[in-house]
PDB file of N, CA and C in Angstrom:
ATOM      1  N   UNK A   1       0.833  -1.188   0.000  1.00  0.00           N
ATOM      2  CA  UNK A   1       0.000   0.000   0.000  1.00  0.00           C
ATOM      3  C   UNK A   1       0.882   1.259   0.000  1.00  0.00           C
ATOM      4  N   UNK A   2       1.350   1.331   1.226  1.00  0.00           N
ATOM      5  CA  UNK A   2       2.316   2.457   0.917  1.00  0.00           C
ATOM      6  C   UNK A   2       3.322   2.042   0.578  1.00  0.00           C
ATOM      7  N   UNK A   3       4.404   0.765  -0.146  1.00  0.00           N
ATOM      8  CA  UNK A   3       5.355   0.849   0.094  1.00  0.00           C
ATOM      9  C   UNK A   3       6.510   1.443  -1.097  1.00  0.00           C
ATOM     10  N   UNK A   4       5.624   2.021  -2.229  1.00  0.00           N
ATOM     11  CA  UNK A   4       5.929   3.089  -3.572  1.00  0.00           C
ATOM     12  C   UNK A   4       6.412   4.342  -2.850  1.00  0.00           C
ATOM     13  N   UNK A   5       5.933   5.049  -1.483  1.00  0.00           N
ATOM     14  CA  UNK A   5       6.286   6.206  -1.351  1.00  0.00           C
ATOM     15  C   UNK A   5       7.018   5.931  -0.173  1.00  0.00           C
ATOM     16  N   UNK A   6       7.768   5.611   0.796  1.00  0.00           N
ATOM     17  CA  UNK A   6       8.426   4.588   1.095  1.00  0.00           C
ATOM     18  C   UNK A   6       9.427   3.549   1.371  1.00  0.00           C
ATOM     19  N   UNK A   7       9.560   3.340  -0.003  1.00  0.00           N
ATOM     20  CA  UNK A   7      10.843   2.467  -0.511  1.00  0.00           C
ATOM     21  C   UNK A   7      10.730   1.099   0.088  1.00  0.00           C
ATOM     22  N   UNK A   8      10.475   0.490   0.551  1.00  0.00           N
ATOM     23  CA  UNK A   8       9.833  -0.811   0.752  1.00  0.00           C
ATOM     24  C   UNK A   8       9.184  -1.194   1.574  1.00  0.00           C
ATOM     25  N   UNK A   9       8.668  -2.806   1.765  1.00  0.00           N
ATOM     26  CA  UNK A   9       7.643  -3.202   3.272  1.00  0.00           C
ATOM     27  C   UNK A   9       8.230  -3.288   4.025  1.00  0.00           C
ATOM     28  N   UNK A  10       9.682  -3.519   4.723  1.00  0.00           N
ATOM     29  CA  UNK A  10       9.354  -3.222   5.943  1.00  0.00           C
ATOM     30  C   UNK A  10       9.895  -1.771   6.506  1.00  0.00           C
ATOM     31  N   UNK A  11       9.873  -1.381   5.522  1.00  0.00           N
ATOM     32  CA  UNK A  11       9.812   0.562   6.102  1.00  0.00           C
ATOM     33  C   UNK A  11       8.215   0.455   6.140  1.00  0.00           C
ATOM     34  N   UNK A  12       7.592   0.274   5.662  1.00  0.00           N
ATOM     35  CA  UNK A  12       5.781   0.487   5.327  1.00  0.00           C
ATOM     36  C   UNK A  12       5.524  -0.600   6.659  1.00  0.00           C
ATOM     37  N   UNK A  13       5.826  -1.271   7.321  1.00  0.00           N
ATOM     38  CA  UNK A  13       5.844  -1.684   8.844  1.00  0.00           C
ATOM     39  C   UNK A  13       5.990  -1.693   9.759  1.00  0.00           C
ATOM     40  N   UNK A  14       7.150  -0.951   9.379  1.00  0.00           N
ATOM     41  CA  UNK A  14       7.335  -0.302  10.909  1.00  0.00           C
ATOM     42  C   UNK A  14       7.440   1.095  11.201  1.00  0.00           C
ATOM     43  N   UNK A  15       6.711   1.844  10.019  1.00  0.00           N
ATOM     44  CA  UNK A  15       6.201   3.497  10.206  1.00  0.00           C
ATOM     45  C   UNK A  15       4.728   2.736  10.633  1.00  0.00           C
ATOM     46  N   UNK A  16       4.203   2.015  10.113  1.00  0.00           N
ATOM     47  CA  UNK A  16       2.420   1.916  10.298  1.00  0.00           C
ATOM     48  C   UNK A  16       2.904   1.135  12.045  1.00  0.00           C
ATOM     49  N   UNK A  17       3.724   0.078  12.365  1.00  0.00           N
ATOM     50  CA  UNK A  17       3.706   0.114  13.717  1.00  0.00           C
ATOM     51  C   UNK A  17       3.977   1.048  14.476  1.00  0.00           C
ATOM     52  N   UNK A  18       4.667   1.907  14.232  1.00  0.00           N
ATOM     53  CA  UNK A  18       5.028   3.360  15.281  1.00  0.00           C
ATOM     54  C   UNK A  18       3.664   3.632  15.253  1.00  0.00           C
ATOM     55  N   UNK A  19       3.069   4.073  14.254  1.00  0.00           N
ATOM     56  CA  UNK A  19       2.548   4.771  13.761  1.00  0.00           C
ATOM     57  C   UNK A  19       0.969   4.160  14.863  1.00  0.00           C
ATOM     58  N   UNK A  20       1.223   3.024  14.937  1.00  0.00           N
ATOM     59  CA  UNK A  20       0.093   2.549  16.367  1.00  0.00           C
ATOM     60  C   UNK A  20       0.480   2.633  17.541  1.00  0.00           C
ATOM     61  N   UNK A  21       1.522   2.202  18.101  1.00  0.00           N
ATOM     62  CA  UNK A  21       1.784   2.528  19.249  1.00  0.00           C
ATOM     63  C   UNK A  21       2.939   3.044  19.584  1.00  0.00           C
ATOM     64  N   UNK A  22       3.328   4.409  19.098  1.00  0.00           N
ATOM     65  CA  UNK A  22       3.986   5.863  19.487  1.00  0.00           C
ATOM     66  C   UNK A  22       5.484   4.991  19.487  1.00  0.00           C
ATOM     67  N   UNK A  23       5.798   4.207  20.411  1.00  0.00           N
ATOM     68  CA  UNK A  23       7.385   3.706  19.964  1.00  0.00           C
ATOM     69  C   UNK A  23       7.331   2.319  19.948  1.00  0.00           C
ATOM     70  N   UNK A  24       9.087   1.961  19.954  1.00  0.00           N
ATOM     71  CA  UNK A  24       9.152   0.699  19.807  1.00  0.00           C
ATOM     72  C   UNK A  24      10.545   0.593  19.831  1.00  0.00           C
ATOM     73  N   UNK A  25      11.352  -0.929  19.450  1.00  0.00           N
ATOM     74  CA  UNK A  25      12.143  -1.335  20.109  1.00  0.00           C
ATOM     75  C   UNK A  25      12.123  -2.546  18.316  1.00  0.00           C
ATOM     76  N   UNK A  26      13.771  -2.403  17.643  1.00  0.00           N
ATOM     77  CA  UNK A  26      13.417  -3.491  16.841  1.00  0.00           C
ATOM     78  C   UNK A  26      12.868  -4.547  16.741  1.00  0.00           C
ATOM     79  N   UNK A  27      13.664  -5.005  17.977  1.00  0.00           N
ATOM     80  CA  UNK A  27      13.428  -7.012  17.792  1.00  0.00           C
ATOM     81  C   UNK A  27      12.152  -6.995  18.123  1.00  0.00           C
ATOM     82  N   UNK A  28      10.977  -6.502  18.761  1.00  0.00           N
ATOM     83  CA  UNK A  28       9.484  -6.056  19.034  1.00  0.00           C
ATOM     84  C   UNK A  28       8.882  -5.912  17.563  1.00  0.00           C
ATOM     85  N   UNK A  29       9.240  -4.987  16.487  1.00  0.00           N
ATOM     86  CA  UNK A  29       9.221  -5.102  15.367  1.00  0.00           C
ATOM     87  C   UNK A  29       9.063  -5.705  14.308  1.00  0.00           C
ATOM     88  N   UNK A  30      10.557  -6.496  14.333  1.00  0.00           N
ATOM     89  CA  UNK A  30      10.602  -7.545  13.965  1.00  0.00           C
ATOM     90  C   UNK A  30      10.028  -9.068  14.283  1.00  0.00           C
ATOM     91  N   UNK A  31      10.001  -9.165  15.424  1.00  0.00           N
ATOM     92  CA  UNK A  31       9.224 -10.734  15.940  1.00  0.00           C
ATOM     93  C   UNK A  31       7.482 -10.121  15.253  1.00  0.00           C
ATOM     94  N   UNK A  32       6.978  -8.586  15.771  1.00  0.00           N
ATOM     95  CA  UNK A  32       5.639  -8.834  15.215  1.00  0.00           C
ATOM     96  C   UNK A  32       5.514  -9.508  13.568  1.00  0.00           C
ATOM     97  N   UNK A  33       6.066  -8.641  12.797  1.00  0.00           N
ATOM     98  CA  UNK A  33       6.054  -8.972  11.010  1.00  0.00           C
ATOM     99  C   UNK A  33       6.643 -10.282  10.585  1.00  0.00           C
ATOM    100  N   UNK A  34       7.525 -11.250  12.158  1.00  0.00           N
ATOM    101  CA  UNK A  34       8.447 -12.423  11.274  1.00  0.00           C
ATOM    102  C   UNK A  34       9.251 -11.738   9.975  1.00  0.00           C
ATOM    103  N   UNK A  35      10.031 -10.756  10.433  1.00  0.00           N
ATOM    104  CA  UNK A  35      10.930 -10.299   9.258  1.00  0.00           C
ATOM    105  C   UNK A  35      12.273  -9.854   9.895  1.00  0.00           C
ATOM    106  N   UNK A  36      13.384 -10.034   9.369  1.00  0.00           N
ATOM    107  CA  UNK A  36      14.617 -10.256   9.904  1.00  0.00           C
ATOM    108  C   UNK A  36      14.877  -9.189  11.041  1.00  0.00           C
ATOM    109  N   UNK A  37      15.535  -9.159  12.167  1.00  0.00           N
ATOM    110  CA  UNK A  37      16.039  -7.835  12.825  1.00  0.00           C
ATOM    111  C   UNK A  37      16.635  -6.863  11.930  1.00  0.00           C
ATOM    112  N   UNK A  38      17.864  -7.642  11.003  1.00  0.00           N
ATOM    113  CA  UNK A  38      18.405  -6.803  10.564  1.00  0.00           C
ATOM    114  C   UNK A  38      18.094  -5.413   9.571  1.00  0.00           C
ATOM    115  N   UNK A  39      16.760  -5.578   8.777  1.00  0.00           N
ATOM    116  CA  UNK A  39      15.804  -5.197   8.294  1.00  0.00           C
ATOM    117  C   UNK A  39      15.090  -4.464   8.898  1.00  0.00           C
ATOM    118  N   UNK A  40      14.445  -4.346  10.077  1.00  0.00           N
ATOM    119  CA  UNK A  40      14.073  -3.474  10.427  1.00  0.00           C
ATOM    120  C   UNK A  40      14.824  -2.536  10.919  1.00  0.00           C
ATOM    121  N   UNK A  41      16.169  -2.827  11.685  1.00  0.00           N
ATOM    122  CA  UNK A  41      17.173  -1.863  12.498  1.00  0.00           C
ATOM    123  C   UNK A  41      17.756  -0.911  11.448  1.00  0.00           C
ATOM    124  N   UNK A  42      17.965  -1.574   9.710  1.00  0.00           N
ATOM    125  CA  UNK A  42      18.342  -0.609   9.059  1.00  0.00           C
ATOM    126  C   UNK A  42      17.001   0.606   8.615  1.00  0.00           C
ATOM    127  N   UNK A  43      15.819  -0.207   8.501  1.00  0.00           N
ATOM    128  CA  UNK A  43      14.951   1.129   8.686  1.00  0.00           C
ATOM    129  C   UNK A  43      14.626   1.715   9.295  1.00  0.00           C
ATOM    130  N   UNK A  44      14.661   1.449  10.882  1.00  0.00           N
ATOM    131  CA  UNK A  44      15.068   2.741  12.026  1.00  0.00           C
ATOM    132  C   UNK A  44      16.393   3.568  11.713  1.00  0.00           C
ATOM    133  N   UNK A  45      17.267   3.320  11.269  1.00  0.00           N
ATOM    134  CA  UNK A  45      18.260   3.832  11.447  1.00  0.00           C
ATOM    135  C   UNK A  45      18.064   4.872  10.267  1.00  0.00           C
ATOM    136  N   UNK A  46      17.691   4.440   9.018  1.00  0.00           N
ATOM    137  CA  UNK A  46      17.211   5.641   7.720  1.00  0.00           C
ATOM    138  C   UNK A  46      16.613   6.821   8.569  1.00  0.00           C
ATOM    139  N   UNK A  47      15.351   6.074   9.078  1.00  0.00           N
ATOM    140  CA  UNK A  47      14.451   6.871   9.148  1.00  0.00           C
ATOM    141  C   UNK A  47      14.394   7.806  10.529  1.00  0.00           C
ATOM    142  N   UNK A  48      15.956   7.679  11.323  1.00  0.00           N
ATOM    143  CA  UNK A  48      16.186   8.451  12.206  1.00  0.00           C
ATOM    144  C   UNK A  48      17.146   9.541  11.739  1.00  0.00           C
ATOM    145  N   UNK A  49      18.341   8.783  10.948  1.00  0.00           N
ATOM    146  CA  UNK A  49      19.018   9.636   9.795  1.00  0.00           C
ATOM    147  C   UNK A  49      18.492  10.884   9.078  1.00  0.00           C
ATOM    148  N   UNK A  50      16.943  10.463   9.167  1.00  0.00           N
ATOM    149  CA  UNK A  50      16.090  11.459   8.032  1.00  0.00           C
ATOM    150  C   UNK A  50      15.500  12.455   8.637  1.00  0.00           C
ATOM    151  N   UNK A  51      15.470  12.412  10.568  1.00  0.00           N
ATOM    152  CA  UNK A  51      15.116  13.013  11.059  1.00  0.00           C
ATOM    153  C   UNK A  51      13.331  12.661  11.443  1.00  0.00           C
ATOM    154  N   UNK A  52      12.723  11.450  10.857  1.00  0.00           N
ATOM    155  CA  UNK A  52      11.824  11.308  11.313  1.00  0.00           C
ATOM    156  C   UNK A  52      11.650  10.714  12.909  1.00  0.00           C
ATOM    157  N   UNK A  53      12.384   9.940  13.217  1.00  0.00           N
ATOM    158  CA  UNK A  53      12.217   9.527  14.646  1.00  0.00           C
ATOM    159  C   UNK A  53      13.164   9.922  15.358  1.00  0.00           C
ATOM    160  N   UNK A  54      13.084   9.348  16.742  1.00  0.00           N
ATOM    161  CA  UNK A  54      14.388   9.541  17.592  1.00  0.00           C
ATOM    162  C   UNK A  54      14.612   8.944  18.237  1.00  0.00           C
ATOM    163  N   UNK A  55      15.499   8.601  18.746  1.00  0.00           N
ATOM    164  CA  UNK A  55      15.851   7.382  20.162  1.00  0.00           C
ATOM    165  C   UNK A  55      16.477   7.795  21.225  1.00  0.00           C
ATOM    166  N   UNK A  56      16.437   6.499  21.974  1.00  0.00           N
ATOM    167  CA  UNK A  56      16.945   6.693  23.255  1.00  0.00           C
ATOM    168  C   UNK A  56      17.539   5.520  23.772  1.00  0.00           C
ATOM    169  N   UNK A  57      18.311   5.569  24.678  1.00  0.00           N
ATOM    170  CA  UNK A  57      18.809   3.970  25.540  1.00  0.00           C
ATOM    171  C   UNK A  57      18.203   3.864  26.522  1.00  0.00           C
ATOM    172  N   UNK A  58      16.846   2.578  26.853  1.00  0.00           N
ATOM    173  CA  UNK A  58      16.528   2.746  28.207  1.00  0.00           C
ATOM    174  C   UNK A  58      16.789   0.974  28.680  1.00  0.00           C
ATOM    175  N   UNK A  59      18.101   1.290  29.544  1.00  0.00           N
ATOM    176  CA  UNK A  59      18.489  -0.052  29.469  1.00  0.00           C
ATOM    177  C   UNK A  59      19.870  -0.499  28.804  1.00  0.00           C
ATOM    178  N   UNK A  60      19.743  -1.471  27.639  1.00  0.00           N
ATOM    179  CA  UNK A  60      20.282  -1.953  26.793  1.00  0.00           C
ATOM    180  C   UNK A  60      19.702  -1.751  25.390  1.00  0.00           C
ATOM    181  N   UNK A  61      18.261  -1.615  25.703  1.00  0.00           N
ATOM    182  CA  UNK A  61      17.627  -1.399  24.382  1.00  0.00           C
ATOM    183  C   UNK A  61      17.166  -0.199  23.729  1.00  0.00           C
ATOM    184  N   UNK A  62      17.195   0.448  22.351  1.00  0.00           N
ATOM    185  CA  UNK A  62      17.410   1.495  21.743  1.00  0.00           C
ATOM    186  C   UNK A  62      15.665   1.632  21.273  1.00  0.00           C
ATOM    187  N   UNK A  63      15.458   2.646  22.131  1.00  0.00           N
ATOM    188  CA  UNK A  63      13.994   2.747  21.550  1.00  0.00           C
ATOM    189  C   UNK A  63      13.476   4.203  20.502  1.00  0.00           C
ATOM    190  N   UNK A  64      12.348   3.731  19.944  1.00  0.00           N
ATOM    191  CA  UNK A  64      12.351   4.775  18.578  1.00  0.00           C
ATOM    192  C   UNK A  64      11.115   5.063  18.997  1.00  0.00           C
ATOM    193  N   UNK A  65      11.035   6.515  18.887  1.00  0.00           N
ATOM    194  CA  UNK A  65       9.481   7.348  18.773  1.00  0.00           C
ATOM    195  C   UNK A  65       9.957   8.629  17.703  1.00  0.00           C
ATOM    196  N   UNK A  66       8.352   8.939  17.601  1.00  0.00           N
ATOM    197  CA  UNK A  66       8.675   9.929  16.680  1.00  0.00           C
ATOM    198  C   UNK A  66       9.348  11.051  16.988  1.00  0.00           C
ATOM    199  N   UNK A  67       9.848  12.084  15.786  1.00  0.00           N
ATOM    200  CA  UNK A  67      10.589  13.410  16.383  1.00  0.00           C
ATOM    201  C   UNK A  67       9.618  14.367  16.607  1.00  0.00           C
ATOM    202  N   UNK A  68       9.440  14.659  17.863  1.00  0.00           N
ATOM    203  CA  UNK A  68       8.243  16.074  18.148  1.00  0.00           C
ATOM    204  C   UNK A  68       8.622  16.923  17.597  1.00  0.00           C
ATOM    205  N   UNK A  69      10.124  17.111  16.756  1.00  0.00           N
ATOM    206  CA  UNK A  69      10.717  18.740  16.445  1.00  0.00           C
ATOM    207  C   UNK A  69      10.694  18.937  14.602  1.00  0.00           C
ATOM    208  N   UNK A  70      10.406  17.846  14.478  1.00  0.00           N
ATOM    209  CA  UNK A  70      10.077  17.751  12.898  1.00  0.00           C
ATOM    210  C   UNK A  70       8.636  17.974  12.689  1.00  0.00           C
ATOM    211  N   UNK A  71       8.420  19.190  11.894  1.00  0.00           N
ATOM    212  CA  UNK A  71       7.711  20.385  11.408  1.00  0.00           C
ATOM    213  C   UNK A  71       6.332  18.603  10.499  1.00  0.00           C
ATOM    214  N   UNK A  72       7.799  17.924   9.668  1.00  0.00           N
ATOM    215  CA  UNK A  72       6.512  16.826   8.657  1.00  0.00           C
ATOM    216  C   UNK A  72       6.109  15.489   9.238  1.00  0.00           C
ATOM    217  N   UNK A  73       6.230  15.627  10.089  1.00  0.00           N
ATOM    218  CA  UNK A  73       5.671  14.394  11.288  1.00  0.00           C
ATOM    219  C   UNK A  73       4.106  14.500  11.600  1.00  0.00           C
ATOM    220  N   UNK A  74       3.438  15.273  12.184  1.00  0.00           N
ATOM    221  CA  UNK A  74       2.214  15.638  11.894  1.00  0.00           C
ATOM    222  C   UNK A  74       1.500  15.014  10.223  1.00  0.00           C
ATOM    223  N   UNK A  75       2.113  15.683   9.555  1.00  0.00           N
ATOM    224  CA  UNK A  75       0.688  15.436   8.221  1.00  0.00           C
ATOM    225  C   UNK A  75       1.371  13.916   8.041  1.00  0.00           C
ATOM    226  N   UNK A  76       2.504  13.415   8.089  1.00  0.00           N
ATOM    227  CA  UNK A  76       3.156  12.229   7.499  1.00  0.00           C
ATOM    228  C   UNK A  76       2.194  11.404   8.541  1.00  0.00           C
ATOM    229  N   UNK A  77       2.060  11.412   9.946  1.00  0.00           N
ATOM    230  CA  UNK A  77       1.248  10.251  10.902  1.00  0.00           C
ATOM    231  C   UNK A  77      -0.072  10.568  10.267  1.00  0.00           C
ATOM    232  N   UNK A  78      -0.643  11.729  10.071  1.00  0.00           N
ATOM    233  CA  UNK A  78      -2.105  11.609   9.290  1.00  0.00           C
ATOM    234  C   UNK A  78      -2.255  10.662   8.129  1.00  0.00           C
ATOM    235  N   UNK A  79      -1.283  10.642   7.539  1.00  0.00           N
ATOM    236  CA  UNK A  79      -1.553   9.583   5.798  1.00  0.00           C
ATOM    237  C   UNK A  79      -1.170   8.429   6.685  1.00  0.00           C
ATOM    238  N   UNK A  80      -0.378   8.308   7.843  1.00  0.00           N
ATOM    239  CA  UNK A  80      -0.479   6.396   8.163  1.00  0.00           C
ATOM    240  C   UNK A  80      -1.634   6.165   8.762  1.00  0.00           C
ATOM    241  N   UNK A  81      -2.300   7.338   9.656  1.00  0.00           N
ATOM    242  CA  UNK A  81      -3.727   6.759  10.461  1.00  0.00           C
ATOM    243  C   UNK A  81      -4.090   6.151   9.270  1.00  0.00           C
ATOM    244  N   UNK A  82      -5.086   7.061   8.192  1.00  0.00           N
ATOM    245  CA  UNK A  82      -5.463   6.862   6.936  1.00  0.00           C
ATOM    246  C   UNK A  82      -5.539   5.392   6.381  1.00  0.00           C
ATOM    247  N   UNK A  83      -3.727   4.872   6.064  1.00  0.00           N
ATOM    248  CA  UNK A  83      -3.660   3.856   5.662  1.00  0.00           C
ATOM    249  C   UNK A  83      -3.731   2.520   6.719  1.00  0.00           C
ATOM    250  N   UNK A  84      -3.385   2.898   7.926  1.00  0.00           N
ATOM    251  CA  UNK A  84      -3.820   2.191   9.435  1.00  0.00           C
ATOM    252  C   UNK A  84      -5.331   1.498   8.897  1.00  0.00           C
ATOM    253  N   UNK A  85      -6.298   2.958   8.905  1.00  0.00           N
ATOM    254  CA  UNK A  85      -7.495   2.693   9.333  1.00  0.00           C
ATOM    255  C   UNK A  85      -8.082   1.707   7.730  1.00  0.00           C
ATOM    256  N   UNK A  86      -7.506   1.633   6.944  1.00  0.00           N
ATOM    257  CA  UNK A  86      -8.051   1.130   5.532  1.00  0.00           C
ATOM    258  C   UNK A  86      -7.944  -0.075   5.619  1.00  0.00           C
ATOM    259  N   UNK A  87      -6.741  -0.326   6.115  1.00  0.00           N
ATOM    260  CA  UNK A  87      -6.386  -2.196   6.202  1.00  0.00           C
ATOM    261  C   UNK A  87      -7.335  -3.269   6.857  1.00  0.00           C
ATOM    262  N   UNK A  88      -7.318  -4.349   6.041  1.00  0.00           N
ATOM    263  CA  UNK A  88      -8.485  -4.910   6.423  1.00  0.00           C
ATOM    264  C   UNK A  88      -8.613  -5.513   7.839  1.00  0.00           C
ATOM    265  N   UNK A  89      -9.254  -5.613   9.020  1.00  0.00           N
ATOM    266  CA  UNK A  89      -9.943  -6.181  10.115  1.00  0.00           C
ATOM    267  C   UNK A  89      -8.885  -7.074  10.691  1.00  0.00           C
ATOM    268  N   UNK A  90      -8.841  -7.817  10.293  1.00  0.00           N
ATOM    269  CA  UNK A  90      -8.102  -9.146  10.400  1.00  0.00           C
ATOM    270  C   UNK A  90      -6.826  -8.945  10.392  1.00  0.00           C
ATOM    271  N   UNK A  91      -6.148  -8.035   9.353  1.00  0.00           N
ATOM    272  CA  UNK A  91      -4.998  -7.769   9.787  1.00  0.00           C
ATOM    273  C   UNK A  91      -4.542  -6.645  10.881  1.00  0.00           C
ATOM    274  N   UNK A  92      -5.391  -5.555  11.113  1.00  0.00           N
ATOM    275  CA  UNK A  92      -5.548  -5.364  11.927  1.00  0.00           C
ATOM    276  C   UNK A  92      -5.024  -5.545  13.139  1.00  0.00           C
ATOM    277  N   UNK A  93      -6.132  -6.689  13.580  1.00  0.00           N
ATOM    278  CA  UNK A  93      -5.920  -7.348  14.976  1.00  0.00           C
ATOM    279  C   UNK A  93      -4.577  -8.163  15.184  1.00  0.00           C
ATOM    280  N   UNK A  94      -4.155  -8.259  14.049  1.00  0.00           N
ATOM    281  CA  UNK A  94      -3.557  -9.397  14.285  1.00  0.00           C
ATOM    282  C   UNK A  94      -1.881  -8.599  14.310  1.00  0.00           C
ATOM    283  N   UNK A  95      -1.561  -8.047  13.800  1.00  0.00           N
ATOM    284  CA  UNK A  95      -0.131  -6.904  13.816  1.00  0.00           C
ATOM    285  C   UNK A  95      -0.198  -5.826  14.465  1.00  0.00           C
ATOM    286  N   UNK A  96      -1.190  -5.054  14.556  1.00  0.00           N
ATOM    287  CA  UNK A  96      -1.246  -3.881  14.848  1.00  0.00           C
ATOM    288  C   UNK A  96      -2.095  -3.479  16.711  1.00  0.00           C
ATOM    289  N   UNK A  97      -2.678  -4.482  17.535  1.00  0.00           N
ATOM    290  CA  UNK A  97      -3.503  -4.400  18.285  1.00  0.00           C
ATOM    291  C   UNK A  97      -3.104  -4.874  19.272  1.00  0.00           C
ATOM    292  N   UNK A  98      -2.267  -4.084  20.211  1.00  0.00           N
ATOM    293  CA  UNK A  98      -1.257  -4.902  21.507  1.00  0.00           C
ATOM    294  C   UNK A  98      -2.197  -5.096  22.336  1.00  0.00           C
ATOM    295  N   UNK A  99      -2.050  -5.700  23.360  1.00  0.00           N
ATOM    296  CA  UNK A  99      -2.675  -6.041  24.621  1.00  0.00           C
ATOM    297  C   UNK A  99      -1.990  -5.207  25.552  1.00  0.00           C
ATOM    298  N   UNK A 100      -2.877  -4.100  26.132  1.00  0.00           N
ATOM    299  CA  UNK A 100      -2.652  -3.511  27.120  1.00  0.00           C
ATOM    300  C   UNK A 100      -2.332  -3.542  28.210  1.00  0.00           C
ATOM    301  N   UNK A 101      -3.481  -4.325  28.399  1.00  0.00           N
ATOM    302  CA  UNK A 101      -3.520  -4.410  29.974  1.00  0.00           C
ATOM    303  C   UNK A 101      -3.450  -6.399  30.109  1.00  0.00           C
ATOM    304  N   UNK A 102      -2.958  -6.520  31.607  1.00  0.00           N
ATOM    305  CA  UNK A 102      -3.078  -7.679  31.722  1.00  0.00           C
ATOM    306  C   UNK A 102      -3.856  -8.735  31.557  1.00  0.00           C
ATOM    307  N   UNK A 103      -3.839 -10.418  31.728  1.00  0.00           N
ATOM    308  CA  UNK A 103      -5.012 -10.674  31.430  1.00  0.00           C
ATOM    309  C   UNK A 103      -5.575 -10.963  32.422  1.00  0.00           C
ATOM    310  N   UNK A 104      -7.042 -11.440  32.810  1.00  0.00           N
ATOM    311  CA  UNK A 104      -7.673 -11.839  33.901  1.00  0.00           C
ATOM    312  C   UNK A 104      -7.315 -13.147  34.688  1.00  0.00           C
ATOM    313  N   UNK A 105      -7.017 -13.381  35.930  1.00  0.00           N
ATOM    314  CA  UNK A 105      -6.535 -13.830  36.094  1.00  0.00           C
ATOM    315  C   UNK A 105      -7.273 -15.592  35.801  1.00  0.00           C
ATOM    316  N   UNK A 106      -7.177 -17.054  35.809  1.00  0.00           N
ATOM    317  CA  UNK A 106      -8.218 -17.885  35.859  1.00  0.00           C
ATOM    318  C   UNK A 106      -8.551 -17.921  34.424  1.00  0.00           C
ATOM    319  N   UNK A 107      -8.278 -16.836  33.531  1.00  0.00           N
ATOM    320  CA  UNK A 107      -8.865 -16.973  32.021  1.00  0.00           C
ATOM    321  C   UNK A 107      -8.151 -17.811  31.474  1.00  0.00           C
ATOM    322  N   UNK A 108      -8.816 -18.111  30.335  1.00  0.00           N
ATOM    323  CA  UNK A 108      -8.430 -19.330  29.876  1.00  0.00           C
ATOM    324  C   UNK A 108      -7.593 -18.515  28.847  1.00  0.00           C
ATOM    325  N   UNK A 109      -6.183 -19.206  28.015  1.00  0.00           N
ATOM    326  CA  UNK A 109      -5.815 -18.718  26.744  1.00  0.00           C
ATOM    327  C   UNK A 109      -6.397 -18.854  25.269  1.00  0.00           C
TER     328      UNK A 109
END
């Protein structure tokens, strides 16, 4: 869908995962899509290069959110809601829809 403007899927995966829940952490990334670490770490790294995100060390692990100081961050997260909200149901739930909160306790899996 997006991955013409872009440059490929898993840049178009892991802007639409930021793009759901504000940051992230590669190998998180990567285990969601089953697509290599290495692959995604080089498209954090573009796309921090480019000034779209930013990181931090909390820990050992290098986490990415967007840049609040970049002016095209705003309209750029509007065209991923957009393409977020278009994708069908199913995929959806299934990549994009973390579990928040804990589960009950006694529930079944």
């Amino acid at each position: 869908m997006l991955e013409a403007i872009v440059g490929s899927v898993a840049a178009e995966k892991v802007l639409l995962y930021l793009q759901n829940c504000e940051q992230a952490y590669g190998r998180e990334i990567a285990a969601t899509f089953d697509i290599s670490n290495s692959q995604v770490q080089k498209q954090l790294l573009k796309l921090e290069s480019g000034g779209l995100l930013v990181s931090r060390l909390v820990g050992r692990t290098r986490l990415y959110q967007w840049n609040p100081r970049n002016a095209l961050v705003p309209p750029f997260r509007a065209l991923l809601k957009t393409a977020l909200d278009s994708l069908p149901a199913a995929e959806q739930q299934r990549f994009f829809r973390k579990r928040t909160r804990p589960r009950r306790s006694g529930k079944a899996l």
